[in-house]
C-alpha atoms as a PDB file:
ATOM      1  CA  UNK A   1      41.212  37.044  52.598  1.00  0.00           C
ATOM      2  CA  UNK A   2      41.508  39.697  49.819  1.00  0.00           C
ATOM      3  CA  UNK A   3      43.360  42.426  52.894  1.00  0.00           C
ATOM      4  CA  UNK A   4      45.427  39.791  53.602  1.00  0.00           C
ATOM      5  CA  UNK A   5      46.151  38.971  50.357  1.00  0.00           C
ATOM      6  CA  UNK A   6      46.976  42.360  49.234  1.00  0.00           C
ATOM      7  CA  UNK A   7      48.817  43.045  52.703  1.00  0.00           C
ATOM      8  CA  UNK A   8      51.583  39.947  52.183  1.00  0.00           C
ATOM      9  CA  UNK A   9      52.002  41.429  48.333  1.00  0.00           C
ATOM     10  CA  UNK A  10      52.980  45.221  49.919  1.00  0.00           C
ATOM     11  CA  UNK A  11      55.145  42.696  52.427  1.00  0.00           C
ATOM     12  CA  UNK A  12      56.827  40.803  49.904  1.00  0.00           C
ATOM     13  CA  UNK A  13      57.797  43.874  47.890  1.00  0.00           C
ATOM     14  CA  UNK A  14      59.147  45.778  50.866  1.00  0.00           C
ATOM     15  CA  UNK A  15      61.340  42.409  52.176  1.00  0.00           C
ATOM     16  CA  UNK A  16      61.955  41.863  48.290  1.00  0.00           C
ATOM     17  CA  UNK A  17      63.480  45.257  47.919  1.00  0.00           C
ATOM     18  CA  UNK A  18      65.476  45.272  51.686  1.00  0.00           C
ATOM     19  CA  UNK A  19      66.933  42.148  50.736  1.00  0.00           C
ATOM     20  CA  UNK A  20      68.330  43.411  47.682  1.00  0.00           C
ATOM     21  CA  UNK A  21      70.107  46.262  49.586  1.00  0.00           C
ATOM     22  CA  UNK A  22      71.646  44.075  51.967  1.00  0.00           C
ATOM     23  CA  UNK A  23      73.023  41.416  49.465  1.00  0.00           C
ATOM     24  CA  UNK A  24      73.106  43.521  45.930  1.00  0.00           C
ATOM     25  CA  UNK A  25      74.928  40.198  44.510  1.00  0.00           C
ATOM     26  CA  UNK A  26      71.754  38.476  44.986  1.00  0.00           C
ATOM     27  CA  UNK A  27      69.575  40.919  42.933  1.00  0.00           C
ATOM     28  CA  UNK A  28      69.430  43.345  40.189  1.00  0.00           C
ATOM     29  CA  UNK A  29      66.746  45.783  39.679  1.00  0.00           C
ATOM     30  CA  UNK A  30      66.757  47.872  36.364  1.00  0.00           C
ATOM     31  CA  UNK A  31      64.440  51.181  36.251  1.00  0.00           C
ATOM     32  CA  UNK A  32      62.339  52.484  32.929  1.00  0.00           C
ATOM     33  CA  UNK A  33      60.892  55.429  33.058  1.00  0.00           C
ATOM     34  CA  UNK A  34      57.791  56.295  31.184  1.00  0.00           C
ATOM     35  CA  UNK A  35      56.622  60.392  30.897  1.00  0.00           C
ATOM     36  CA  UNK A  36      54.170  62.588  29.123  1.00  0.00           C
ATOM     37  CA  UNK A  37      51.286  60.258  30.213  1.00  0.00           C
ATOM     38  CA  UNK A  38      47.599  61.828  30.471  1.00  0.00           C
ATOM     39  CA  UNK A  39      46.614  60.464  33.839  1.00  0.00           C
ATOM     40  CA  UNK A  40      50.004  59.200  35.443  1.00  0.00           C
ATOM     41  CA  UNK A  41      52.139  61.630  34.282  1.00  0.00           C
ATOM     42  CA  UNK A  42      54.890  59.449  35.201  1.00  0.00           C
ATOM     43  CA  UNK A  43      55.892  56.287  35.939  1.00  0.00           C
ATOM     44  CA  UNK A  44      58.617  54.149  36.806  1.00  0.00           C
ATOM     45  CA  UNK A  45      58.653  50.096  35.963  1.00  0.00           C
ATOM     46  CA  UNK A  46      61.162  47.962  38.070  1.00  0.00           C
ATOM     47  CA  UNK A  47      62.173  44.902  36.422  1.00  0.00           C
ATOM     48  CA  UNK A  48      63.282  43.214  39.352  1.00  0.00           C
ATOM     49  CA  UNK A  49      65.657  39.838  39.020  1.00  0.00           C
ATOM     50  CA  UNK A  50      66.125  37.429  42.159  1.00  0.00           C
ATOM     51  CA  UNK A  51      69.093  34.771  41.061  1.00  0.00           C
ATOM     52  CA  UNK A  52      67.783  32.700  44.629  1.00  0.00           C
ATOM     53  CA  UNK A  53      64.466  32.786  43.629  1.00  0.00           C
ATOM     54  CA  UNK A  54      64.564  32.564  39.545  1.00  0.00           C
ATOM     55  CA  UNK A  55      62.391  35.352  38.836  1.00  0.00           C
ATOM     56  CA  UNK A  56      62.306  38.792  37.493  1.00  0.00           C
ATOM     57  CA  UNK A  57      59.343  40.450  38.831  1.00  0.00           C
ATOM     58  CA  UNK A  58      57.657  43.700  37.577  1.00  0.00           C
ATOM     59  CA  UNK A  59      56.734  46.900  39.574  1.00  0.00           C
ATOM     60  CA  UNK A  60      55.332  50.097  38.544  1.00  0.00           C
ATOM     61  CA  UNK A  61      55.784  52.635  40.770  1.00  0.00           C
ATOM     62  CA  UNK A  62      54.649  56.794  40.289  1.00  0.00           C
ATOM     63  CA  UNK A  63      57.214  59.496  39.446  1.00  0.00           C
ATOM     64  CA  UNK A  64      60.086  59.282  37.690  1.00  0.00           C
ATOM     65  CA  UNK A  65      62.993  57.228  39.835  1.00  0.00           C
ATOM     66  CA  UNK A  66      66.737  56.300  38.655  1.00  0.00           C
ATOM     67  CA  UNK A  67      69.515  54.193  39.548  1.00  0.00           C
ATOM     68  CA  UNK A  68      70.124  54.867  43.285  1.00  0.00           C
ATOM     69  CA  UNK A  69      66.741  55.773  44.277  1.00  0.00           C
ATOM     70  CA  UNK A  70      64.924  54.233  46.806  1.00  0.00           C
ATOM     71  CA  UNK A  71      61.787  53.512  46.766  1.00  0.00           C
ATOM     72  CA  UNK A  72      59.416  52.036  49.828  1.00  0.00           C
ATOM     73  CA  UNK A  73      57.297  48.920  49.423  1.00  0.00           C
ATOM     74  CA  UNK A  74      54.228  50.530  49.561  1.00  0.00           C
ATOM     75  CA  UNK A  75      54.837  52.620  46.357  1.00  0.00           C
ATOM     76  CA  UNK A  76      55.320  49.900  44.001  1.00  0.00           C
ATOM     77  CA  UNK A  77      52.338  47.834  42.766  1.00  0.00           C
ATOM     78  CA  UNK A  78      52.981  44.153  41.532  1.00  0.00           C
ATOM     79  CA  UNK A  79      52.424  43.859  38.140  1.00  0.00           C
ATOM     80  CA  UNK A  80      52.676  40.252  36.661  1.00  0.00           C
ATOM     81  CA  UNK A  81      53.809  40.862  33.547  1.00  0.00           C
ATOM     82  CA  UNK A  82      57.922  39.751  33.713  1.00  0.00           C
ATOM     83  CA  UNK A  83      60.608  39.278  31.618  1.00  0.00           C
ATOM     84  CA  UNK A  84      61.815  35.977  29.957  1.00  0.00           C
ATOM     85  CA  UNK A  85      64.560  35.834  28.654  1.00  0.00           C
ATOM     86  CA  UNK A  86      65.650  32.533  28.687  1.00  0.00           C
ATOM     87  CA  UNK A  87      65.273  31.518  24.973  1.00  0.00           C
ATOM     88  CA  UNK A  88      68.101  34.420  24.667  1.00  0.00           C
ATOM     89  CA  UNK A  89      71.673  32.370  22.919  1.00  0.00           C
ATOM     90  CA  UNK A  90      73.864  35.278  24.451  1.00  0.00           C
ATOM     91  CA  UNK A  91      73.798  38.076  25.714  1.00  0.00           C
ATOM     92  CA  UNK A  92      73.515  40.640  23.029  1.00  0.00           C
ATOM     93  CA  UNK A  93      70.314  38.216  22.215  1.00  0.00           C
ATOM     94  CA  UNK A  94      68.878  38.836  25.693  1.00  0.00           C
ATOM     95  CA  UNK A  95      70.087  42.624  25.576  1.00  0.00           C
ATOM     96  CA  UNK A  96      67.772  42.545  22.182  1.00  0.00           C
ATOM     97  CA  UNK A  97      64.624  40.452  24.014  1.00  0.00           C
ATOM     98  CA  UNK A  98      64.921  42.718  27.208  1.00  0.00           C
ATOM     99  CA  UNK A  99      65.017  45.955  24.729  1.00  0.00           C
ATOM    100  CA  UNK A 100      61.815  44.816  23.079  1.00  0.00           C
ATOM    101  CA  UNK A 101      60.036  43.380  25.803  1.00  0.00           C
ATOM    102  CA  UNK A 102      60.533  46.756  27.550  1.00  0.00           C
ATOM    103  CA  UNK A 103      59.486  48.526  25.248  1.00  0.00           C
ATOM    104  CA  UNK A 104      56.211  46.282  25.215  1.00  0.00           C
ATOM    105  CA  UNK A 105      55.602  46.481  28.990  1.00  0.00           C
ATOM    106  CA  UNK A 106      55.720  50.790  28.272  1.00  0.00           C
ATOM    107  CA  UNK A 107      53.260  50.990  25.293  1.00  0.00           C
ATOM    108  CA  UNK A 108      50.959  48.483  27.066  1.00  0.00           C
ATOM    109  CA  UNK A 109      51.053  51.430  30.019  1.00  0.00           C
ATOM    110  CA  UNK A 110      50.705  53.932  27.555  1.00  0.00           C
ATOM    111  CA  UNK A 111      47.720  52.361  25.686  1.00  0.00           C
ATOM    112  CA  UNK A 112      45.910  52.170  29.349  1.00  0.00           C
ATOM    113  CA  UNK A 113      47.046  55.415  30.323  1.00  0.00           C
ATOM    114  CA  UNK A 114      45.160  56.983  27.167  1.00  0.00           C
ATOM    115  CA  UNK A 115      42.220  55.052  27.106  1.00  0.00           C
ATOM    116  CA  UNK A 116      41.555  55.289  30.989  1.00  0.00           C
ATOM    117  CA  UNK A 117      41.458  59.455  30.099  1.00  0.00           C
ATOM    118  CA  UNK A 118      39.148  58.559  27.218  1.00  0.00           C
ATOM    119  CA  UNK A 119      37.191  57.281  30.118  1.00  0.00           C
ATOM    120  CA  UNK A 120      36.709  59.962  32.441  1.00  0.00           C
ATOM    121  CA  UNK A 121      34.736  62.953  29.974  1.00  0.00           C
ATOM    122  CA  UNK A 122      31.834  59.799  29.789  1.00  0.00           C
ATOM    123  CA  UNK A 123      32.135  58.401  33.381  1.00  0.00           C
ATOM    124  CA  UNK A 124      31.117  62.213  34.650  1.00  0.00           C
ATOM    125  CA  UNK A 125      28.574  62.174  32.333  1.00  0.00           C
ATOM    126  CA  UNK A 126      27.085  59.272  33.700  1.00  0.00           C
ATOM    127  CA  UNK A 127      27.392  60.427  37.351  1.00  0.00           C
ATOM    128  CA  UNK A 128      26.428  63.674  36.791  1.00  0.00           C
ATOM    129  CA  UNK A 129      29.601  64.884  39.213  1.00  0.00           C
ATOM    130  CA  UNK A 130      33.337  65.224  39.578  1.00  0.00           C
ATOM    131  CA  UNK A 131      35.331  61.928  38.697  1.00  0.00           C
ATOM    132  CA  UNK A 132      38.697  61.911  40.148  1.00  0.00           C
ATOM    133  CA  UNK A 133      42.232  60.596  39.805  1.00  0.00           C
ATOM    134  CA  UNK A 134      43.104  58.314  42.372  1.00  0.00           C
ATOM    135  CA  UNK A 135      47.199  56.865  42.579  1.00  0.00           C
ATOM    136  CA  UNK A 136      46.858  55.087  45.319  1.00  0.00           C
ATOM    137  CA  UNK A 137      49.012  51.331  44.468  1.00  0.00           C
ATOM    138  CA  UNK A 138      46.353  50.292  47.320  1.00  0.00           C
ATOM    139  CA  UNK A 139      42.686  50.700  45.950  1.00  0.00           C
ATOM    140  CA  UNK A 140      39.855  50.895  48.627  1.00  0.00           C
ATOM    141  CA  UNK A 141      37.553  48.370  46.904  1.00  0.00           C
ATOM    142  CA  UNK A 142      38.399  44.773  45.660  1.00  0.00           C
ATOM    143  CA  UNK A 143      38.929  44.692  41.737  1.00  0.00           C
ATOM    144  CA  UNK A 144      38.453  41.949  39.476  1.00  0.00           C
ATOM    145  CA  UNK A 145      41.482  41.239  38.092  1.00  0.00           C
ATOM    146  CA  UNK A 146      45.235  42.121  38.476  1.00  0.00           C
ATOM    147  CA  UNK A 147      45.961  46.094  38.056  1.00  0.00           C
ATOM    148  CA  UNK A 148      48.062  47.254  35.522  1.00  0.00           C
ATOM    149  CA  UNK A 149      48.864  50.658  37.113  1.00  0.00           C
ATOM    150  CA  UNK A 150      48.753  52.449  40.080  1.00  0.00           C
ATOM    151  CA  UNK A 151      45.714  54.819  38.266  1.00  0.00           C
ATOM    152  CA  UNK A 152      42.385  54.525  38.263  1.00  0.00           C
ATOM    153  CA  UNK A 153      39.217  56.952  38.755  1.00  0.00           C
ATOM    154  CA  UNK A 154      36.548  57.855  41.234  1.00  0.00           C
ATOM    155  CA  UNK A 155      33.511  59.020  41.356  1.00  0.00           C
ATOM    156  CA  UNK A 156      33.079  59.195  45.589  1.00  0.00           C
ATOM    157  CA  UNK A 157      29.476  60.531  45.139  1.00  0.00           C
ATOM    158  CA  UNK A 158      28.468  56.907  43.556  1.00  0.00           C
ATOM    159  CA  UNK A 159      30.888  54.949  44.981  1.00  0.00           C
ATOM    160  CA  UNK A 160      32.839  53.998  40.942  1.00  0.00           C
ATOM    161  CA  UNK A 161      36.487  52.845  40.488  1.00  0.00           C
ATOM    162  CA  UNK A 162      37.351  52.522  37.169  1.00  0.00           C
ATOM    163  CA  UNK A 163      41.100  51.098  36.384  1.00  0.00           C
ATOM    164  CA  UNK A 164      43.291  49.492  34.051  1.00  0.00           C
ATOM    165  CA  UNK A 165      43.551  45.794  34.748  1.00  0.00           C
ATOM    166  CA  UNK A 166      45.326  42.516  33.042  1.00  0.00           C
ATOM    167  CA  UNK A 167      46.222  39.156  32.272  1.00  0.00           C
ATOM    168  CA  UNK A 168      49.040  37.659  33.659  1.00  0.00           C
ATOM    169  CA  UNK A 169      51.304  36.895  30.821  1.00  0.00           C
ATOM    170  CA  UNK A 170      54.927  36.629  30.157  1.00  0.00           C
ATOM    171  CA  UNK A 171      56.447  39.984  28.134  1.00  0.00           C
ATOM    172  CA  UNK A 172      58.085  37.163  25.660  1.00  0.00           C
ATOM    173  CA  UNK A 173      54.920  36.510  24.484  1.00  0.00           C
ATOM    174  CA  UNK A 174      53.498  40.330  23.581  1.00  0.00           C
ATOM    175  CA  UNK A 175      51.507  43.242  25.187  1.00  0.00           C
ATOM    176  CA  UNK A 176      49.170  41.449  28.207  1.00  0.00           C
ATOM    177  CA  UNK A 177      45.866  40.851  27.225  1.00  0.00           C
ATOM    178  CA  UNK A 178      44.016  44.476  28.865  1.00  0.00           C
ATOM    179  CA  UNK A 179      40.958  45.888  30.085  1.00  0.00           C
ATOM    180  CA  UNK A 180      39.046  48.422  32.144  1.00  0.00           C
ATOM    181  CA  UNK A 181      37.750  47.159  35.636  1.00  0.00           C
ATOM    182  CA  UNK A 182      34.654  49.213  36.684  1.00  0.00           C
ATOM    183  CA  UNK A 183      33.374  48.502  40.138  1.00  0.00           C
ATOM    184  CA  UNK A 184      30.896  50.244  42.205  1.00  0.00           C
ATOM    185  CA  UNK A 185      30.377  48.602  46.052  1.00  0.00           C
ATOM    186  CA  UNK A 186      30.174  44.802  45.284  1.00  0.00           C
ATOM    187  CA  UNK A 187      29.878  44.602  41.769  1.00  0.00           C
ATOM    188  CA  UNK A 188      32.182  44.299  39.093  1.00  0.00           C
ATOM    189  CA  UNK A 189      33.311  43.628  35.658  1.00  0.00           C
ATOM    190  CA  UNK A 190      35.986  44.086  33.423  1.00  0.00           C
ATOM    191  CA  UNK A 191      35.524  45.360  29.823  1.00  0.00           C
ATOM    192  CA  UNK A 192      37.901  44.765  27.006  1.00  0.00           C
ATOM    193  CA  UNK A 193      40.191  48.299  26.780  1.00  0.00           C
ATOM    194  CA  UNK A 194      39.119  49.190  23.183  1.00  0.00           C
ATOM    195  CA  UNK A 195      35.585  48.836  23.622  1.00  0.00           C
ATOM    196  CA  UNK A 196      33.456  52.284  23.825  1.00  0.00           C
ATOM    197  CA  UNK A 197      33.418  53.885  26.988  1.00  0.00           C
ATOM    198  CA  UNK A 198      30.369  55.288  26.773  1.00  0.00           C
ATOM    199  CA  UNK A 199      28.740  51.723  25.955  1.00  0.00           C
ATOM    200  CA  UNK A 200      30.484  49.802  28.762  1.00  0.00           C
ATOM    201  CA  UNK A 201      29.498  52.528  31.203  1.00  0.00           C
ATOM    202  CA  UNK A 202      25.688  52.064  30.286  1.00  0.00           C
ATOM    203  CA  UNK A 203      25.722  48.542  30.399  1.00  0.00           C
ATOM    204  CA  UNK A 204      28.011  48.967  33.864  1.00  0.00           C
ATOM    205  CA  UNK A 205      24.987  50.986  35.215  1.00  0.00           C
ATOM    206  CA  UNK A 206      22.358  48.231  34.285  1.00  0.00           C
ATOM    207  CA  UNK A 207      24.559  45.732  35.616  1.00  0.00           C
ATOM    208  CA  UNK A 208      24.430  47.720  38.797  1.00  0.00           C
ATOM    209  CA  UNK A 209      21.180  48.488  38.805  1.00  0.00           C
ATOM    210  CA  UNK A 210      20.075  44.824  38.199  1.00  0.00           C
ATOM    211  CA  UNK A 211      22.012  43.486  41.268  1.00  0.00           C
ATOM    212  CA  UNK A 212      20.439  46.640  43.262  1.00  0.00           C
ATOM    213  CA  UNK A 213      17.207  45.093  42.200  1.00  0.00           C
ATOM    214  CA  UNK A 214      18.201  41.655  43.262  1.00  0.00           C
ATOM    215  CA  UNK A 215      19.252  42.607  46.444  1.00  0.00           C
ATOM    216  CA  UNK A 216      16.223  44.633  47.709  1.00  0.00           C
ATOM    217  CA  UNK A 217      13.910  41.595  46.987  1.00  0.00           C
ATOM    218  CA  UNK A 218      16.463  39.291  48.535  1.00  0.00           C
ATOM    219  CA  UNK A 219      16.559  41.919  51.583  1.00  0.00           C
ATOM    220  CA  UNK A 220      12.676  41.546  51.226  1.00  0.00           C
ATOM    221  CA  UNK A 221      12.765  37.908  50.908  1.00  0.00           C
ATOM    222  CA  UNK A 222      14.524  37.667  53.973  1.00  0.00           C
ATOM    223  CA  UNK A 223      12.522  40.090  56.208  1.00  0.00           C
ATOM    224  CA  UNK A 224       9.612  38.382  54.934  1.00  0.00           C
ATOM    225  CA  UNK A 225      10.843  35.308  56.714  1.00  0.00           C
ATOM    226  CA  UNK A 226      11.517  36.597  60.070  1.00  0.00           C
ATOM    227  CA  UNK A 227       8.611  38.166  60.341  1.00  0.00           C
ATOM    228  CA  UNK A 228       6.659  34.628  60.003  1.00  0.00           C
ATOM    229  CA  UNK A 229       9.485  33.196  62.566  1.00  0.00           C
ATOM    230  CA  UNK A 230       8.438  35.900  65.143  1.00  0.00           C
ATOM    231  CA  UNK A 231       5.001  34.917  64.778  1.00  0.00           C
ATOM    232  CA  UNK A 232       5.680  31.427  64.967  1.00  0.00           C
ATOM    233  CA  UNK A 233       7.251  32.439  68.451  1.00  0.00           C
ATOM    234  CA  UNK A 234       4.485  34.914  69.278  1.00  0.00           C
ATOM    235  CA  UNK A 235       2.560  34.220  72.408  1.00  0.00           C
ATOM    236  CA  UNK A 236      -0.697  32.778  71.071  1.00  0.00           C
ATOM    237  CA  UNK A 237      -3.590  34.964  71.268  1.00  0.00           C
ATOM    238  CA  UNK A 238      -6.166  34.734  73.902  1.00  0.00           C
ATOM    239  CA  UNK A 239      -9.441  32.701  73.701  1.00  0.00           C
ATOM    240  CA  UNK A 240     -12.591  34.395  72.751  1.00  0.00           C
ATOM    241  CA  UNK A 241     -15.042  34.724  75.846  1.00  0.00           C
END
Protein backbone atom coordinates (compact mmCIF):
# COMPACT_ATOMS: atom_id res chain seq x y z
CA UNK A 1 0.00 0.00 0.00
CA UNK A 2 2.79 2.46 1.01
CA UNK A 3 4.52 1.89 -3.11
CA UNK A 4 1.35 2.55 -4.24
CA UNK A 5 0.77 5.25 -2.22
CA UNK A 6 3.92 7.00 -2.91
CA UNK A 7 3.65 5.92 -6.74
CA UNK A 8 0.00 7.89 -7.34
CA UNK A 9 1.77 11.06 -5.34
CA UNK A 10 4.93 11.04 -8.14
CA UNK A 11 1.63 10.52 -10.62
CA UNK A 12 -0.33 13.27 -9.44
CA UNK A 13 2.58 15.70 -9.52
CA UNK A 14 3.67 14.76 -13.02
CA UNK A 15 -0.30 15.01 -14.45
CA UNK A 16 -0.52 18.12 -11.98
CA UNK A 17 2.36 19.82 -13.67
CA UNK A 18 1.37 18.57 -17.62
CA UNK A 19 -1.89 19.92 -17.05
CA UNK A 20 -0.70 23.19 -16.18
CA UNK A 21 1.31 23.41 -19.48
CA UNK A 22 -1.49 22.57 -21.55
CA UNK A 23 -4.09 25.01 -19.97
CA UNK A 24 -1.68 27.78 -18.13
CA UNK A 25 -5.17 29.70 -17.42
CA UNK A 26 -6.01 26.95 -15.19
CA UNK A 27 -2.83 27.13 -12.99
CA UNK A 28 -0.15 29.23 -11.65
CA UNK A 29 2.97 27.97 -10.20
CA UNK A 30 5.37 30.54 -8.47
CA UNK A 31 9.17 29.36 -7.78
CA UNK A 32 11.39 30.37 -4.43
CA UNK A 33 14.58 29.59 -4.38
CA UNK A 34 16.48 28.83 -1.27
CA UNK A 35 20.74 28.66 -1.43
CA UNK A 36 23.72 28.43 0.82
CA UNK A 37 22.15 25.38 2.60
CA UNK A 38 24.62 22.78 4.41
CA UNK A 39 23.17 19.57 3.08
CA UNK A 40 20.85 20.68 0.08
CA UNK A 41 22.73 23.27 -1.19
CA UNK A 42 19.79 24.31 -3.04
CA UNK A 43 16.41 24.14 -3.34
CA UNK A 44 13.52 25.21 -5.15
CA UNK A 45 9.74 25.38 -3.46
CA UNK A 46 6.77 25.43 -6.00
CA UNK A 47 3.77 26.96 -4.66
CA UNK A 48 1.50 25.49 -6.98
CA UNK A 49 -2.33 27.02 -7.37
CA UNK A 50 -5.13 24.87 -9.21
CA UNK A 51 -8.34 27.43 -9.66
CA UNK A 52 -10.40 23.78 -10.72
CA UNK A 53 -9.29 22.16 -7.86
CA UNK A 54 -9.04 25.08 -5.01
CA UNK A 55 -5.70 24.36 -3.85
CA UNK A 56 -2.23 25.63 -3.81
CA UNK A 57 0.00 22.79 -3.25
CA UNK A 58 3.71 22.85 -2.16
CA UNK A 59 6.77 21.14 -3.84
CA UNK A 60 10.33 21.24 -3.08
CA UNK A 61 12.36 20.27 -5.64
CA UNK A 62 16.70 20.27 -5.71
CA UNK A 63 18.68 22.96 -7.55
CA UNK A 64 17.91 26.18 -8.16
CA UNK A 65 14.90 26.49 -11.01
CA UNK A 66 13.14 29.84 -12.39
CA UNK A 67 10.26 30.93 -14.26
CA UNK A 68 10.29 28.80 -17.46
CA UNK A 69 11.95 25.83 -16.18
CA UNK A 70 10.67 22.60 -16.33
CA UNK A 71 10.84 20.35 -14.03
CA UNK A 72 9.70 16.37 -14.20
CA UNK A 73 7.35 14.83 -11.66
CA UNK A 74 9.70 12.75 -10.18
CA UNK A 75 11.92 15.67 -8.92
CA UNK A 76 9.48 17.36 -6.84
CA UNK A 77 8.47 15.92 -3.44
CA UNK A 78 4.93 16.83 -1.98
CA UNK A 79 5.22 18.79 0.84
CA UNK A 80 1.89 19.62 2.71
CA UNK A 81 2.54 22.67 3.97
CA UNK A 82 0.34 25.32 1.46
CA UNK A 83 -0.58 28.62 1.29
CA UNK A 84 -3.86 30.28 2.57
CA UNK A 85 -4.59 33.10 1.71
CA UNK A 86 -8.04 33.48 1.88
CA UNK A 87 -8.45 35.72 5.01
CA UNK A 88 -6.41 38.24 2.56
CA UNK A 89 -9.13 41.75 2.00
CA UNK A 90 -7.13 42.53 -1.32
CA UNK A 91 -4.60 41.90 -2.94
CA UNK A 92 -1.75 43.88 -1.58
CA UNK A 93 -3.09 41.94 1.77
CA UNK A 94 -2.53 38.55 0.11
CA UNK A 95 0.77 39.90 -1.66
CA UNK A 96 1.74 40.65 2.26
CA UNK A 97 0.37 36.92 3.63
CA UNK A 98 2.06 35.13 0.58
CA UNK A 99 5.43 37.30 1.35
CA UNK A 100 5.41 36.09 4.93
CA UNK A 101 4.19 32.77 4.59
CA UNK A 102 7.07 32.26 2.11
CA UNK A 103 9.32 33.34 3.92
CA UNK A 104 8.08 30.82 6.72
CA UNK A 105 7.97 27.75 4.43
CA UNK A 106 12.14 28.82 3.66
CA UNK A 107 13.36 29.21 7.31
CA UNK A 108 11.38 26.07 8.28
CA UNK A 109 13.81 24.38 5.33
CA UNK A 110 16.59 26.15 6.59
CA UNK A 111 16.13 25.20 10.30
CA UNK A 112 15.99 21.33 8.98
CA UNK A 113 18.66 21.80 6.66
CA UNK A 114 21.06 22.87 9.67
CA UNK A 115 20.02 20.63 12.19
CA UNK A 116 19.96 17.46 9.84
CA UNK A 117 24.07 18.48 9.37
CA UNK A 118 24.19 18.79 13.16
CA UNK A 119 23.15 15.23 12.77
CA UNK A 120 25.56 13.55 10.72
CA UNK A 121 29.25 14.23 12.92
CA UNK A 122 27.05 11.98 15.83
CA UNK A 123 25.20 9.51 13.51
CA UNK A 124 28.96 8.32 12.24
CA UNK A 125 29.89 8.16 15.54
CA UNK A 126 27.36 5.84 16.37
CA UNK A 127 27.94 3.61 13.30
CA UNK A 128 31.37 3.68 13.42
CA UNK A 129 31.36 4.34 9.30
CA UNK A 130 30.63 6.74 6.49
CA UNK A 131 27.05 8.40 6.71
CA UNK A 132 25.94 9.74 3.48
CA UNK A 133 23.76 12.31 1.76
CA UNK A 134 21.04 10.87 0.02
CA UNK A 135 18.51 13.43 -2.42
CA UNK A 136 16.57 11.07 -3.62
CA UNK A 137 12.51 12.77 -3.41
CA UNK A 138 11.89 8.78 -3.36
CA UNK A 139 13.44 7.22 -0.10
CA UNK A 140 14.07 3.37 -0.16
CA UNK A 141 12.50 2.69 3.26
CA UNK A 142 8.99 3.76 4.57
CA UNK A 143 9.24 6.89 6.98
CA UNK A 144 7.03 7.84 9.64
CA UNK A 145 5.70 10.86 8.81
CA UNK A 146 5.47 13.32 5.82
CA UNK A 147 9.12 14.57 4.54
CA UNK A 148 9.96 17.95 4.61
CA UNK A 149 12.80 17.77 2.02
CA UNK A 150 14.18 15.80 -0.47
CA UNK A 151 17.49 15.20 2.14
CA UNK A 152 18.11 12.84 4.42
CA UNK A 153 21.23 10.54 5.49
CA UNK A 154 22.52 7.02 5.26
CA UNK A 155 24.44 4.93 6.85
CA UNK A 156 24.21 1.66 4.13
CA UNK A 157 26.52 -0.40 6.45
CA UNK A 158 23.53 -0.39 9.22
CA UNK A 159 20.83 0.09 7.17
CA UNK A 160 19.88 4.20 8.98
CA UNK A 161 17.84 6.95 7.21
CA UNK A 162 17.71 9.86 9.05
CA UNK A 163 15.42 12.88 7.53
CA UNK A 164 13.58 15.88 8.16
CA UNK A 165 9.89 15.17 8.53
CA UNK A 166 6.49 17.26 9.46
CA UNK A 167 3.13 18.06 10.34
CA UNK A 168 0.77 18.89 7.92
CA UNK A 169 -0.23 22.40 8.63
CA UNK A 170 -1.39 25.38 6.78
CA UNK A 171 1.65 28.24 6.27
CA UNK A 172 -1.19 30.82 7.70
CA UNK A 173 -0.81 29.35 10.79
CA UNK A 174 3.33 29.41 11.30
CA UNK A 175 6.46 27.20 10.68
CA UNK A 176 5.01 23.24 10.60
CA UNK A 177 5.46 21.55 13.63
CA UNK A 178 9.22 19.49 12.70
CA UNK A 179 11.25 16.64 13.47
CA UNK A 180 13.94 14.13 12.59
CA UNK A 181 12.66 10.63 11.35
CA UNK A 182 15.34 7.94 12.08
CA UNK A 183 14.59 4.53 10.71
CA UNK A 184 16.67 1.53 10.41
CA UNK A 185 14.78 -1.72 8.52
CA UNK A 186 11.30 -1.74 10.24
CA UNK A 187 11.62 0.50 12.95
CA UNK A 188 11.03 3.97 13.39
CA UNK A 189 10.50 7.11 15.23
CA UNK A 190 10.48 10.61 14.91
CA UNK A 191 12.26 12.96 17.38
CA UNK A 192 11.39 16.54 17.95
CA UNK A 193 14.17 18.70 15.62
CA UNK A 194 15.75 20.58 18.60
CA UNK A 195 16.32 17.75 20.71
CA UNK A 196 20.16 16.49 21.02
CA UNK A 197 21.32 14.41 18.39
CA UNK A 198 23.51 12.58 20.16
CA UNK A 199 20.65 11.62 22.79
CA UNK A 200 18.00 10.66 20.21
CA UNK A 201 20.57 8.55 18.40
CA UNK A 202 21.28 6.47 21.68
CA UNK A 203 17.89 6.02 22.55
CA UNK A 204 17.25 5.24 18.50
CA UNK A 205 19.84 2.39 18.99
CA UNK A 206 18.04 0.89 22.13
CA UNK A 207 14.89 1.23 20.44
CA UNK A 208 16.44 -0.88 17.75
CA UNK A 209 18.05 -3.09 19.68
CA UNK A 210 14.93 -3.84 21.84
CA UNK A 211 12.75 -4.79 18.79
CA UNK A 212 15.95 -6.95 17.56
CA UNK A 213 15.48 -8.64 20.86
CA UNK A 214 11.80 -9.06 20.41
CA UNK A 215 12.03 -10.46 17.23
CA UNK A 216 14.63 -13.26 17.78
CA UNK A 217 12.45 -14.70 20.65
CA UNK A 218 9.37 -14.26 18.52
CA UNK A 219 11.48 -16.05 15.60
CA UNK A 220 12.22 -18.56 18.51
CA UNK A 221 8.77 -18.67 19.68
CA UNK A 222 7.68 -19.62 16.44
CA UNK A 223 10.27 -22.34 15.53
CA UNK A 224 9.58 -23.67 18.81
CA UNK A 225 6.10 -24.40 17.60
CA UNK A 226 6.74 -26.14 14.45
CA UNK A 227 8.99 -28.20 15.74
CA UNK A 228 6.19 -29.72 18.25
CA UNK A 229 3.74 -29.70 14.99
CA UNK A 230 6.29 -31.95 13.13
CA UNK A 231 6.33 -34.22 15.92
CA UNK A 232 2.79 -34.26 16.30
CA UNK A 233 2.91 -35.49 12.55
CA UNK A 234 5.92 -37.75 13.11
CA UNK A 235 5.40 -41.38 12.38
CA UNK A 236 5.07 -42.88 15.86
CA UNK A 237 7.92 -44.81 17.02
CA UNK A 238 8.08 -48.49 16.94
CA UNK A 239 7.06 -50.87 19.80
CA UNK A 240 9.64 -52.23 22.07
CA UNK A 241 10.25 -56.09 21.43
Amino acid sequence: MDGQGDRAGRDSAEELLRRALIDPDAAVAVALRIEGLALAERLTVVFHGRADLGTIQTYVAHGGHGAGDAIAGDELLRVPCDLDLADAESRDDAELAYADQARTFKEALQAADTVLAVWREPLEQLVEGRVGVDRSVALGVRVPAHRLMPVALVAPERHITVAPVCAPRTLADGRPPMGIACVQQDVAHVYPLPDDPERCLEDFAQRAAEHARRTAERLEHQHASVRRFLELNADPPAPDG
